[in-house]
N, C-alpha and C. Protein backbone atom coordinates (compact mmCIF):
# COMPACT_ATOMS: atom_id res chain seq x y z
N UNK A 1 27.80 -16.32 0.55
CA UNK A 1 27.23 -15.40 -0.42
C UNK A 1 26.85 -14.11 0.30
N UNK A 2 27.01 -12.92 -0.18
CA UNK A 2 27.01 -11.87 0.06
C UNK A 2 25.55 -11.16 -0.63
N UNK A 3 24.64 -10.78 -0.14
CA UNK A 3 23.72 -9.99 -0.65
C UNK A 3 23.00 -8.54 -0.30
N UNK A 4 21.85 -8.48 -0.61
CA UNK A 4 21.31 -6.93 -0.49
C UNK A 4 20.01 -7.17 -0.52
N UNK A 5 19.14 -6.51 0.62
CA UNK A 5 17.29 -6.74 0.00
C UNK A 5 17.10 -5.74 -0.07
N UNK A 6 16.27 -5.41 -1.08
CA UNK A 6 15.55 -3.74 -1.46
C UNK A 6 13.96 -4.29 -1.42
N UNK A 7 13.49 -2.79 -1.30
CA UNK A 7 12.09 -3.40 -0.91
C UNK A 7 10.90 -2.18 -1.15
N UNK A 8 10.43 -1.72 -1.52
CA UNK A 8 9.41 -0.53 -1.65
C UNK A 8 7.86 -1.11 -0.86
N UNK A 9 7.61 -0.30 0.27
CA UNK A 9 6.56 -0.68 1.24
C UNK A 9 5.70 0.65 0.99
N UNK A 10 4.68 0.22 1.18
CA UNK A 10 3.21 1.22 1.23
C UNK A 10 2.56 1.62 2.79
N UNK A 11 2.74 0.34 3.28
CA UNK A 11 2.01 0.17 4.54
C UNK A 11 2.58 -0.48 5.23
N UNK A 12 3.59 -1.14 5.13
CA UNK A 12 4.64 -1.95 6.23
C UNK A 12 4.93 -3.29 5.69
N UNK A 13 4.08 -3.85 5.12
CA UNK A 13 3.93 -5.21 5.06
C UNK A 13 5.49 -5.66 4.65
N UNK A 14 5.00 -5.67 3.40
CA UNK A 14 7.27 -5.71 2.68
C UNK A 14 7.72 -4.99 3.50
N UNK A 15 7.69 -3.78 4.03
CA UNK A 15 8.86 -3.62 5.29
C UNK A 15 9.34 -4.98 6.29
N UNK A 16 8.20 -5.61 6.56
CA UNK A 16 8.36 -6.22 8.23
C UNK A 16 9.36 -7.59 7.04
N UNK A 17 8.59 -8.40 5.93
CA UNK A 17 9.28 -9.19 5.50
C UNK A 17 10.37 -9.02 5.04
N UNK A 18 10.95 -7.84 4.68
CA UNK A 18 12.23 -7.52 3.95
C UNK A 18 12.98 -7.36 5.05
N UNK A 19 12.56 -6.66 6.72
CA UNK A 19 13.17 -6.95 8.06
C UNK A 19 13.82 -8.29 8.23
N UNK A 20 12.73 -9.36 8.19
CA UNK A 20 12.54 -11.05 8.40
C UNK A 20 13.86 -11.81 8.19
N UNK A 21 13.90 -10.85 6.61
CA UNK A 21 15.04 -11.50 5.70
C UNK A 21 16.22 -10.95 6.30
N UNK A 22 16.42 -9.86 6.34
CA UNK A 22 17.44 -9.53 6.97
C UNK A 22 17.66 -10.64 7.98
N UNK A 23 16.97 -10.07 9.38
CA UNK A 23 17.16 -11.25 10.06
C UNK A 23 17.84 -12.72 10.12
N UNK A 24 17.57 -12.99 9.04
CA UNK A 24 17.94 -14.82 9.00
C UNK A 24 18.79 -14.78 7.58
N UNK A 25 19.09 -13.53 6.81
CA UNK A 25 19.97 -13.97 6.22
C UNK A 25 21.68 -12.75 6.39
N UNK A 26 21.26 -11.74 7.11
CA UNK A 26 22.23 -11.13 7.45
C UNK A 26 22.77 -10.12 6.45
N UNK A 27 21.52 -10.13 5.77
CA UNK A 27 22.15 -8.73 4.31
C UNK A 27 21.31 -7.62 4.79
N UNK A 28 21.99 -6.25 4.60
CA UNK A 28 21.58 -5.19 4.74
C UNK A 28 20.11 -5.24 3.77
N UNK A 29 19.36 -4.15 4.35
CA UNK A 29 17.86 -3.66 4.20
C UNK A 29 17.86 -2.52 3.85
N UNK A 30 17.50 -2.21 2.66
CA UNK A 30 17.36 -0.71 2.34
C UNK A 30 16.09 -0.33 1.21
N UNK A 31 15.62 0.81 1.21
CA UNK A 31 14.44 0.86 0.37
C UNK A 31 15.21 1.05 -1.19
N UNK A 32 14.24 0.85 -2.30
CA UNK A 32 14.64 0.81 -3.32
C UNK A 32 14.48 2.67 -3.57
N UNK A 33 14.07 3.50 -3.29
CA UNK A 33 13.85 4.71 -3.31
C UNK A 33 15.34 5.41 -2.57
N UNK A 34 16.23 4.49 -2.30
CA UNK A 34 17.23 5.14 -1.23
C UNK A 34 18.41 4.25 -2.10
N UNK A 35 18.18 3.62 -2.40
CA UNK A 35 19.19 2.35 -3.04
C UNK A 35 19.93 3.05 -4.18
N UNK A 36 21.40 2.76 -3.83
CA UNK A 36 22.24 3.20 -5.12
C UNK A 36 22.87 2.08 -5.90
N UNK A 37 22.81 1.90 -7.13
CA UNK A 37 23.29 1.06 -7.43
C UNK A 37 24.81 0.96 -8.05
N UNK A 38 25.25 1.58 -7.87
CA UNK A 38 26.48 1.39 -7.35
C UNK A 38 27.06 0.45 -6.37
N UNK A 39 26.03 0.76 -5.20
CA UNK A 39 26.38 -0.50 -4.17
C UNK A 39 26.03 -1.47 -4.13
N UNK A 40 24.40 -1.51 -5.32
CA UNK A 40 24.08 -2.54 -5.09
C UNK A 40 24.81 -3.83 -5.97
N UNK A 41 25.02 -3.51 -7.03
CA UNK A 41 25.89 -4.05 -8.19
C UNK A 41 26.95 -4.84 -7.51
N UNK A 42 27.66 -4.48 -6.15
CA UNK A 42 28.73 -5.00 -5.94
C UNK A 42 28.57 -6.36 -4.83
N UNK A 43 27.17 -6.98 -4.86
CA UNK A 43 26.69 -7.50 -4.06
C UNK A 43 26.44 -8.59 -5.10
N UNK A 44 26.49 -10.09 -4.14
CA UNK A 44 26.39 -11.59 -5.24
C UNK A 44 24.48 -11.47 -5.49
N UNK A 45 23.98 -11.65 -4.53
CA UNK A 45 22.70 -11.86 -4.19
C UNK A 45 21.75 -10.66 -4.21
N UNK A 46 20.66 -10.41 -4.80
CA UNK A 46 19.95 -9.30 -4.69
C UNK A 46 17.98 -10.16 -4.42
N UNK A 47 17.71 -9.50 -3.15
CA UNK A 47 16.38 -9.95 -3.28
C UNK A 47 15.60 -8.28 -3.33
N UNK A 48 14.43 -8.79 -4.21
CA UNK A 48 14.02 -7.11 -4.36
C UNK A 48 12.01 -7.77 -3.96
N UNK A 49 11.67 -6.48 -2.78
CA UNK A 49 10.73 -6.99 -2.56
C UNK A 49 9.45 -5.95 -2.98
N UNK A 50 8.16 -6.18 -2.98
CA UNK A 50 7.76 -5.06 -2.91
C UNK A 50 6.05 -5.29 -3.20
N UNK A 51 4.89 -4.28 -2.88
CA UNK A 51 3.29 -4.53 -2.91
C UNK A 51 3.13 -4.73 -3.78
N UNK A 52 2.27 -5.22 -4.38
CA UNK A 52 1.24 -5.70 -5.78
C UNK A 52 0.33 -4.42 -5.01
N UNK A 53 0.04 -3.41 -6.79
CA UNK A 53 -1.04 -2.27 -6.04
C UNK A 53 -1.72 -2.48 -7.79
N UNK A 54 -2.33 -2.51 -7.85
CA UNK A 54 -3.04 -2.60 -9.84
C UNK A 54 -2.02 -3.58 -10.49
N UNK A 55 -1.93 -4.66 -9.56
CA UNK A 55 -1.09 -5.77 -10.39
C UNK A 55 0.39 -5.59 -10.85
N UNK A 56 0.72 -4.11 -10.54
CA UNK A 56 2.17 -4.21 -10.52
C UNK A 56 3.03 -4.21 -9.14
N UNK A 57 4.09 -4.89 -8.95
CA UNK A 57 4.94 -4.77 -8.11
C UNK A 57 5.49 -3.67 -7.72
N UNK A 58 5.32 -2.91 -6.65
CA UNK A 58 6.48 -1.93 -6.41
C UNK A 58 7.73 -1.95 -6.39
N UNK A 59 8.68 -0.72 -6.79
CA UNK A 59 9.98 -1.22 -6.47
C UNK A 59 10.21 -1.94 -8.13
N UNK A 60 9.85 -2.78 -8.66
CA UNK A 60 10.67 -3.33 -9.55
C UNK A 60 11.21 -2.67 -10.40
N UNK A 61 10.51 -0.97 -10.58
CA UNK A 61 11.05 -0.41 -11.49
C UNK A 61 12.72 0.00 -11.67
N UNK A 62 13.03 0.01 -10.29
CA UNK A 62 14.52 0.11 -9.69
C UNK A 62 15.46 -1.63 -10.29
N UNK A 63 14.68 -2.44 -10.83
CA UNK A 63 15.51 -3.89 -11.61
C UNK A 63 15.44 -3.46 -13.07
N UNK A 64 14.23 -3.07 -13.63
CA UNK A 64 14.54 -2.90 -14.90
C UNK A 64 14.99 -1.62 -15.74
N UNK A 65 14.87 -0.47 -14.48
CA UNK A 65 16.26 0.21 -14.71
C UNK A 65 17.93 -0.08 -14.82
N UNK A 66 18.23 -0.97 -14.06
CA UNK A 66 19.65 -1.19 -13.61
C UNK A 66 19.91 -2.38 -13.90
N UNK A 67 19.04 -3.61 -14.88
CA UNK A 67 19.00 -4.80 -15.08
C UNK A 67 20.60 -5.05 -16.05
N UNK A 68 21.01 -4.28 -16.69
CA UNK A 68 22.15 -4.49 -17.36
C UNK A 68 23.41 -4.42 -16.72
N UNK A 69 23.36 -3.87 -15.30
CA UNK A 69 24.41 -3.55 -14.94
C UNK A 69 24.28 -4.68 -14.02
N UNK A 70 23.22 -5.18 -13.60
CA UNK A 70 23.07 -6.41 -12.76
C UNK A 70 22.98 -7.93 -13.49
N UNK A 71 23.49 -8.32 -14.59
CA UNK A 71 23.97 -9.70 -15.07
C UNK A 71 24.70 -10.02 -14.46
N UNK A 72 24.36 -11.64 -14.11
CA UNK A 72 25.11 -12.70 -13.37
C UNK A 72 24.80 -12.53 -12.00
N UNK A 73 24.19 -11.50 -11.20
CA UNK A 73 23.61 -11.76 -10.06
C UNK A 73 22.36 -12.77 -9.78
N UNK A 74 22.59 -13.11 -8.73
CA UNK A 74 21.65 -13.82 -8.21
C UNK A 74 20.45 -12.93 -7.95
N UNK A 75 19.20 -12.72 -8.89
CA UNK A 75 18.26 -12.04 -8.10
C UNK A 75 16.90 -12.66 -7.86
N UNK A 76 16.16 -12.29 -7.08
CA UNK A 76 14.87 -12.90 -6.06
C UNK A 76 13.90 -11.81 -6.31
N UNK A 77 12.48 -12.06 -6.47
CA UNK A 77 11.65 -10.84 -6.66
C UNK A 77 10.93 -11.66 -5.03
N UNK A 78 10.25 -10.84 -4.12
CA UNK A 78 9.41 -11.63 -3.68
C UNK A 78 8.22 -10.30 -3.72
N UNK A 79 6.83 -10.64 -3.48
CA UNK A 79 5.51 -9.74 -3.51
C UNK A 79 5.09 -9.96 -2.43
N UNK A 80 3.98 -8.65 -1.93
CA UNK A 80 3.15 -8.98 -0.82
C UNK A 80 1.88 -8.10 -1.20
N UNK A 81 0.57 -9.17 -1.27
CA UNK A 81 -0.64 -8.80 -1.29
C UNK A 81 -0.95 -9.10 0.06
N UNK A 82 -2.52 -8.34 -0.03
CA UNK A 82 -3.70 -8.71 1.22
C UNK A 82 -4.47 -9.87 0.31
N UNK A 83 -4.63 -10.52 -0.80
CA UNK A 83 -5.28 -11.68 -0.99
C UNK A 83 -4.64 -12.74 -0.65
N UNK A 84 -5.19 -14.34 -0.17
CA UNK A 84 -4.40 -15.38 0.06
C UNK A 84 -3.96 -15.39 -1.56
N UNK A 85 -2.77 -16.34 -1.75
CA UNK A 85 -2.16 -17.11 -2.55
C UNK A 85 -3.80 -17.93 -3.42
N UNK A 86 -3.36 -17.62 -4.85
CA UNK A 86 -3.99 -18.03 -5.53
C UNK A 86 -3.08 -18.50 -6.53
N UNK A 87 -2.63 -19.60 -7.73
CA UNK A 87 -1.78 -19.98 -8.03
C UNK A 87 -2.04 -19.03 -9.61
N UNK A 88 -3.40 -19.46 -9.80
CA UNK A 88 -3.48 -18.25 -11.30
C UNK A 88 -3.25 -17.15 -11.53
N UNK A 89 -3.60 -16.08 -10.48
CA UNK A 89 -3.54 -15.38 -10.30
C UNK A 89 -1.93 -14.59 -9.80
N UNK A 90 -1.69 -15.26 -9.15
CA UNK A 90 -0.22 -15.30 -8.85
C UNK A 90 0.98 -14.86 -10.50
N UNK A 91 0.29 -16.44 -10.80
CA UNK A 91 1.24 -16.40 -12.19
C UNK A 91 0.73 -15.42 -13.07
N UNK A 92 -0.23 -14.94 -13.07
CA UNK A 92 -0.82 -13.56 -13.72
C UNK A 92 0.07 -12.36 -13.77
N UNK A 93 0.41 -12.21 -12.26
CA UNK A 93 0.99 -11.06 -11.97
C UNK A 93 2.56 -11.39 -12.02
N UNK A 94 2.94 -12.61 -12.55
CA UNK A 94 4.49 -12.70 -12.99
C UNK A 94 4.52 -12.67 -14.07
N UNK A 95 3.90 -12.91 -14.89
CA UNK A 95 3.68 -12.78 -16.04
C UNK A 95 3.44 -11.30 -16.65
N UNK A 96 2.80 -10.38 -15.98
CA UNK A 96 2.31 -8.93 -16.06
C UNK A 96 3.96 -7.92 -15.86
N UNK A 97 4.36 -8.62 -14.92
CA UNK A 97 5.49 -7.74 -14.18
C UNK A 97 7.13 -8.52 -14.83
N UNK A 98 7.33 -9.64 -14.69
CA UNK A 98 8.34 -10.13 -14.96
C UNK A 98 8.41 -10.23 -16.47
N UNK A 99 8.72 -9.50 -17.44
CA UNK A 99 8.51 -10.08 -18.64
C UNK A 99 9.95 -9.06 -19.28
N UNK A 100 10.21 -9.36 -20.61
CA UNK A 100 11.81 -9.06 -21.23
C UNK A 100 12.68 -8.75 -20.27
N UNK A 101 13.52 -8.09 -20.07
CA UNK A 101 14.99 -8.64 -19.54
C UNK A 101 14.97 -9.62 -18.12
N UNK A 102 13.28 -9.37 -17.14
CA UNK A 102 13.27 -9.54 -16.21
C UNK A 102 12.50 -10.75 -15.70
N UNK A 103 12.59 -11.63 -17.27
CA UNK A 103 11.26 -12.77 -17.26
C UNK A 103 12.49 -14.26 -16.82
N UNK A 104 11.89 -14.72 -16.43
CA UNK A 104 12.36 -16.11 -15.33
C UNK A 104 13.37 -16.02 -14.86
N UNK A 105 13.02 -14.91 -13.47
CA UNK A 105 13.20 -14.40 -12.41
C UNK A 105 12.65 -14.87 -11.62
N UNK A 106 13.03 -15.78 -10.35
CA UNK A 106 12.47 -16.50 -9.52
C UNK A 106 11.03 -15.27 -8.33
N UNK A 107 10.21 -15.51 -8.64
CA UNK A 107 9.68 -14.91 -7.74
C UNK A 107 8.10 -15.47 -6.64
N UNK A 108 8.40 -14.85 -5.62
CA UNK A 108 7.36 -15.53 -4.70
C UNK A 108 6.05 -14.32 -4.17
N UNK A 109 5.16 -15.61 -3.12
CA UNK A 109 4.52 -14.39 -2.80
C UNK A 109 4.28 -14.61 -1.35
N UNK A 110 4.35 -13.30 -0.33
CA UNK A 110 3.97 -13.54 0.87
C UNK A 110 2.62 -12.77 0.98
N UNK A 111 2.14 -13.12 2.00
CA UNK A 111 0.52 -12.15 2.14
C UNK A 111 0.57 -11.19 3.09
N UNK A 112 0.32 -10.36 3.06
CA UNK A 112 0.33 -8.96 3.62
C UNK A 112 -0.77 -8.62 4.74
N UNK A 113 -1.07 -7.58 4.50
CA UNK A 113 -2.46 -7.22 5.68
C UNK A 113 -2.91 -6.00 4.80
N UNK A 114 -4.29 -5.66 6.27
CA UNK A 114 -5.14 -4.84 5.03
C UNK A 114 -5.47 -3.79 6.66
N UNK A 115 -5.79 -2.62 6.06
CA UNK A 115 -6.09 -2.08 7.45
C UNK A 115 -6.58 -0.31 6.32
N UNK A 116 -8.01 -0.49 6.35
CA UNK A 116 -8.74 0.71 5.49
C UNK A 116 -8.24 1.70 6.71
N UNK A 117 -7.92 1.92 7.36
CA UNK A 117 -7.92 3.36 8.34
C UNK A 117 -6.27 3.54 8.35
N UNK A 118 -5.65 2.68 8.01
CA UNK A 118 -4.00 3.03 7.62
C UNK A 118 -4.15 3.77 6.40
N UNK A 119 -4.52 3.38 5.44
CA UNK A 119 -4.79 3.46 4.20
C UNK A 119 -4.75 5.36 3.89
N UNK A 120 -4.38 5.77 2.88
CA UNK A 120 -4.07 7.41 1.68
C UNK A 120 -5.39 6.94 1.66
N UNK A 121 -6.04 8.35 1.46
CA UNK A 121 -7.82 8.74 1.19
C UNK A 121 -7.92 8.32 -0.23
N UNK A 122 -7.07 8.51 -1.09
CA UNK A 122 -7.42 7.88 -2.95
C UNK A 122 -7.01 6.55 -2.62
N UNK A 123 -6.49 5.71 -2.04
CA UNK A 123 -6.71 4.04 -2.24
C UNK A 123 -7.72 3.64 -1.04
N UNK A 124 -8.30 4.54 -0.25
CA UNK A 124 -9.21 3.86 0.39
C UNK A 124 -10.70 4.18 -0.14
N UNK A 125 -10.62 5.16 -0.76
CA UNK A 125 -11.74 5.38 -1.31
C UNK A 125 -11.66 4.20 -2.49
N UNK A 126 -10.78 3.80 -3.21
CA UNK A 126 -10.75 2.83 -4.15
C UNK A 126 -11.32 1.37 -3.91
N UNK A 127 -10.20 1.23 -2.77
CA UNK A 127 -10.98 0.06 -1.86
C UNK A 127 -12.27 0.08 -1.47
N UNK A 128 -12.71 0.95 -1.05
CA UNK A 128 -14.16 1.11 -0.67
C UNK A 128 -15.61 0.79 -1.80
N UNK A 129 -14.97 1.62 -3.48
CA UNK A 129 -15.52 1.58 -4.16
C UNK A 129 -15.74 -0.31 -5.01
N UNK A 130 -14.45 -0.51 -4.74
CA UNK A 130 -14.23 -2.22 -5.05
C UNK A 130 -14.87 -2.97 -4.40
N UNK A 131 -15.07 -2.85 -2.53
CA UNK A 131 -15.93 -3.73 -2.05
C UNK A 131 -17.71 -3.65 -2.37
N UNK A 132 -17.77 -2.23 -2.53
CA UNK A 132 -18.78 -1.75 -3.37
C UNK A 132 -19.60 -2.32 -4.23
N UNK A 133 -18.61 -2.63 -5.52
CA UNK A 133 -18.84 -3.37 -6.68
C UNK A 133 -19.18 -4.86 -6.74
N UNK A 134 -17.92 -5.53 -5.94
CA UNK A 134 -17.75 -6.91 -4.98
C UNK A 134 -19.30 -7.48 -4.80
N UNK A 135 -19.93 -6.40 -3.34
CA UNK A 135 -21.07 -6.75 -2.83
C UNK A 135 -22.19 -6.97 -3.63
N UNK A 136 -22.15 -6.46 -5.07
CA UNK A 136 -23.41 -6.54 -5.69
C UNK A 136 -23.24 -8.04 -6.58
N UNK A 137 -22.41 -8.66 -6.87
CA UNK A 137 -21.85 -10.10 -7.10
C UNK A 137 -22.69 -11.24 -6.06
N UNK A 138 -22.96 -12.22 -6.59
CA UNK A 138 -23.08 -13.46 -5.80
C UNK A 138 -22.53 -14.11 -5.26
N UNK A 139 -22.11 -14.06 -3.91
CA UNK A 139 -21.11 -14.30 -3.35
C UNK A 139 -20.77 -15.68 -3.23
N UNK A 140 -21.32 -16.98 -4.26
CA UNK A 140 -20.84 -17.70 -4.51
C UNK A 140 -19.96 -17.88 -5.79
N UNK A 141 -20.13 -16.82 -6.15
CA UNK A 141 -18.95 -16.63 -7.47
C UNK A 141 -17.79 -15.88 -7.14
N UNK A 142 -17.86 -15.30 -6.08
CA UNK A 142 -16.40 -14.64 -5.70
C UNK A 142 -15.37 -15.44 -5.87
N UNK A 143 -13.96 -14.95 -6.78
CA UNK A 143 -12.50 -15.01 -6.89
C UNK A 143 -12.46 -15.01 -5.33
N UNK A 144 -11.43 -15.60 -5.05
CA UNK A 144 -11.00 -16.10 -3.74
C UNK A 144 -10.31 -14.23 -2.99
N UNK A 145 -9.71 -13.32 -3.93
CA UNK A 145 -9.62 -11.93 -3.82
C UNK A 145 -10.27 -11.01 -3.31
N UNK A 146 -12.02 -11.54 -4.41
CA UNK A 146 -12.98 -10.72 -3.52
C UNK A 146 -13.41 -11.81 -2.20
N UNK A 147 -13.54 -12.73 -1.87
CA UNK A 147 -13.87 -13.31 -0.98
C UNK A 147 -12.77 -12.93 0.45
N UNK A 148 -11.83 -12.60 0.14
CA UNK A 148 -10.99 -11.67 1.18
C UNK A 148 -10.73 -10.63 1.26
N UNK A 149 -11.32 -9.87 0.21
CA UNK A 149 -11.64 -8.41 0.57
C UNK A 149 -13.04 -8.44 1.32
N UNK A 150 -14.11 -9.29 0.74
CA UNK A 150 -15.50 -8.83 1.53
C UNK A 150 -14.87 -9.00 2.84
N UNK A 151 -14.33 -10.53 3.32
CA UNK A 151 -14.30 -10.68 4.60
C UNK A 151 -13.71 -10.06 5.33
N UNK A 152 -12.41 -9.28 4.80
CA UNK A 152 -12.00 -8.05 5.63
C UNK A 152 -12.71 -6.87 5.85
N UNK A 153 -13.68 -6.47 5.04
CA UNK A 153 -14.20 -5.08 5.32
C UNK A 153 -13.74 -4.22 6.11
N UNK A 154 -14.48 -3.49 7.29
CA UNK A 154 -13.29 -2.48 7.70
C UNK A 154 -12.76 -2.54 8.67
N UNK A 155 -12.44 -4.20 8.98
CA UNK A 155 -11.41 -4.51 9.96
C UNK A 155 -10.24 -4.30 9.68
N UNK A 156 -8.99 -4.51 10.15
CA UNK A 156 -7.89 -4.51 10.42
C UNK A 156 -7.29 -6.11 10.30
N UNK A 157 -6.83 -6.40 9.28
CA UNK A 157 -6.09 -7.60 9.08
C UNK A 157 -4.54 -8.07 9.01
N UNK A 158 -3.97 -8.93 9.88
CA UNK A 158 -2.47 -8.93 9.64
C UNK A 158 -1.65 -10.25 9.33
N UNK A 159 -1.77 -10.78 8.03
CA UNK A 159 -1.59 -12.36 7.99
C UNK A 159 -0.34 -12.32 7.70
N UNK A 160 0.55 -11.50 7.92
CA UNK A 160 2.43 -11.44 7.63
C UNK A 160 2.67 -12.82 8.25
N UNK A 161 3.68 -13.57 7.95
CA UNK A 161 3.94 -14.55 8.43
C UNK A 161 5.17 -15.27 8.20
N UNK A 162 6.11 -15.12 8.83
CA UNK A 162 7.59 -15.43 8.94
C UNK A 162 7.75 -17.10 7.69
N UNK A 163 6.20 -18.00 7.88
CA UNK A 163 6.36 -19.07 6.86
C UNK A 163 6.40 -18.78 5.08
N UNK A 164 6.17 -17.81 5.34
CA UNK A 164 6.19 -17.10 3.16
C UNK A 164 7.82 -17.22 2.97
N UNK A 165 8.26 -16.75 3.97
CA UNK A 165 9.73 -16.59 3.78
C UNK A 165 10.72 -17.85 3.26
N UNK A 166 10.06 -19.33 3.58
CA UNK A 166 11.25 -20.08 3.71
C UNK A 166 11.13 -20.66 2.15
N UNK A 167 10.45 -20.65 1.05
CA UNK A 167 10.42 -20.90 -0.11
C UNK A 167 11.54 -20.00 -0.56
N UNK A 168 11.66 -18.73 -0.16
CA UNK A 168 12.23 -17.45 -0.29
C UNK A 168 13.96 -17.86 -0.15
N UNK A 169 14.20 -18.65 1.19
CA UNK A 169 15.75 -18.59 1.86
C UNK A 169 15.75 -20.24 0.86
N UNK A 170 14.83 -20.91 1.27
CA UNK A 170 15.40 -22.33 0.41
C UNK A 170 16.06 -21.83 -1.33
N UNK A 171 15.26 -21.07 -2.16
CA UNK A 171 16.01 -20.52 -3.56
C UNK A 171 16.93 -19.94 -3.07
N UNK A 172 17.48 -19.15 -2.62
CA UNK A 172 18.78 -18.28 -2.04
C UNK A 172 19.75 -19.80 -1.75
N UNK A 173 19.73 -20.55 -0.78
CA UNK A 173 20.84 -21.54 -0.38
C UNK A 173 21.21 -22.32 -1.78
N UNK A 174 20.03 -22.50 -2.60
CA UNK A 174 19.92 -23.53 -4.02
C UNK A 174 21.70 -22.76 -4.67
């Protein structure tokens, strides 16, 4: 099988995993901002990767533009947050993002990193204002979200991890 990963990165994270994939599956890497579909169309396999930023995926807008011209491909969404894997929440945001032409579309999630001093001054100020909000909560009621945003505060976090991937290559071989 012949494929293509597209990928829209903010901060690296989907960069390094959409790298990964390359890696171990041997399909070209290209951003969805650079991606023609022309070329991509002519490809069996399409994995399209990209951040959860306000619950939408980056990048997907480049599938449900071009979703008609892409029937009968094999396609893969995968995501990358800075929260661990939460299963509700998860399905929240497939549910939010995957829906008419683009709904049961296999998609996964890897976890990302967080790093406030990488970070554009309007999403860190955002972030800032969220842990903000967060802190005045009882921190035995924290969503498992805010419980990894408090604990990151303004460290530098990097939980990328080559294991998100193999749920990812096992659907691809299926």
């Amino acid at each position: 099988m012949d494929g293509i990963i597209l990928y829209q990165s903010k901060y690296g994270a989907t960069k390094k995993y959409a790298g990964w994939l390359a890696e171990e599956t041997g399909f070209p890497c290209v951003e969805t901002k650079k991606a023609d579909i022309g070329d991509v169309q002519n490809y069996d396999a399409i994995l399209l990767g990209g951040g959860i930023y306000a619950s939408g995926i980056a990048g997907l807008s480049f599938l449900k533009k071009h979703i008609g011209r892409l029937r009968g491909k094999r396609i893969l969404v995968f995501c990358v947050g800075a929260s661990p894997y939460e299963e509700q929440t998860f399905q929240a945001i497939v549910r939010h993002n995957l829906k008419g032409d683009l709904a049961g579309l296999p998609c996964f999630y890897c976890r990302g990193a967080w790093d406030l001093d990488a970070m554009h001054l309007v999403d860190k100020n955002l972030c800032r204002i969220l842990q903000k909000a967060v802190a005045k909560k009882d921190p035995a009621e924290y969503a498992a979200w805010e419980k990894a945003l408090m604990a990151a505060g303004e460290e530098a976090c990097d939980w990328t991890d080559k294991a998100y991937l193999e749920p990812i290559l096992a659907a691809l071989r299926q």
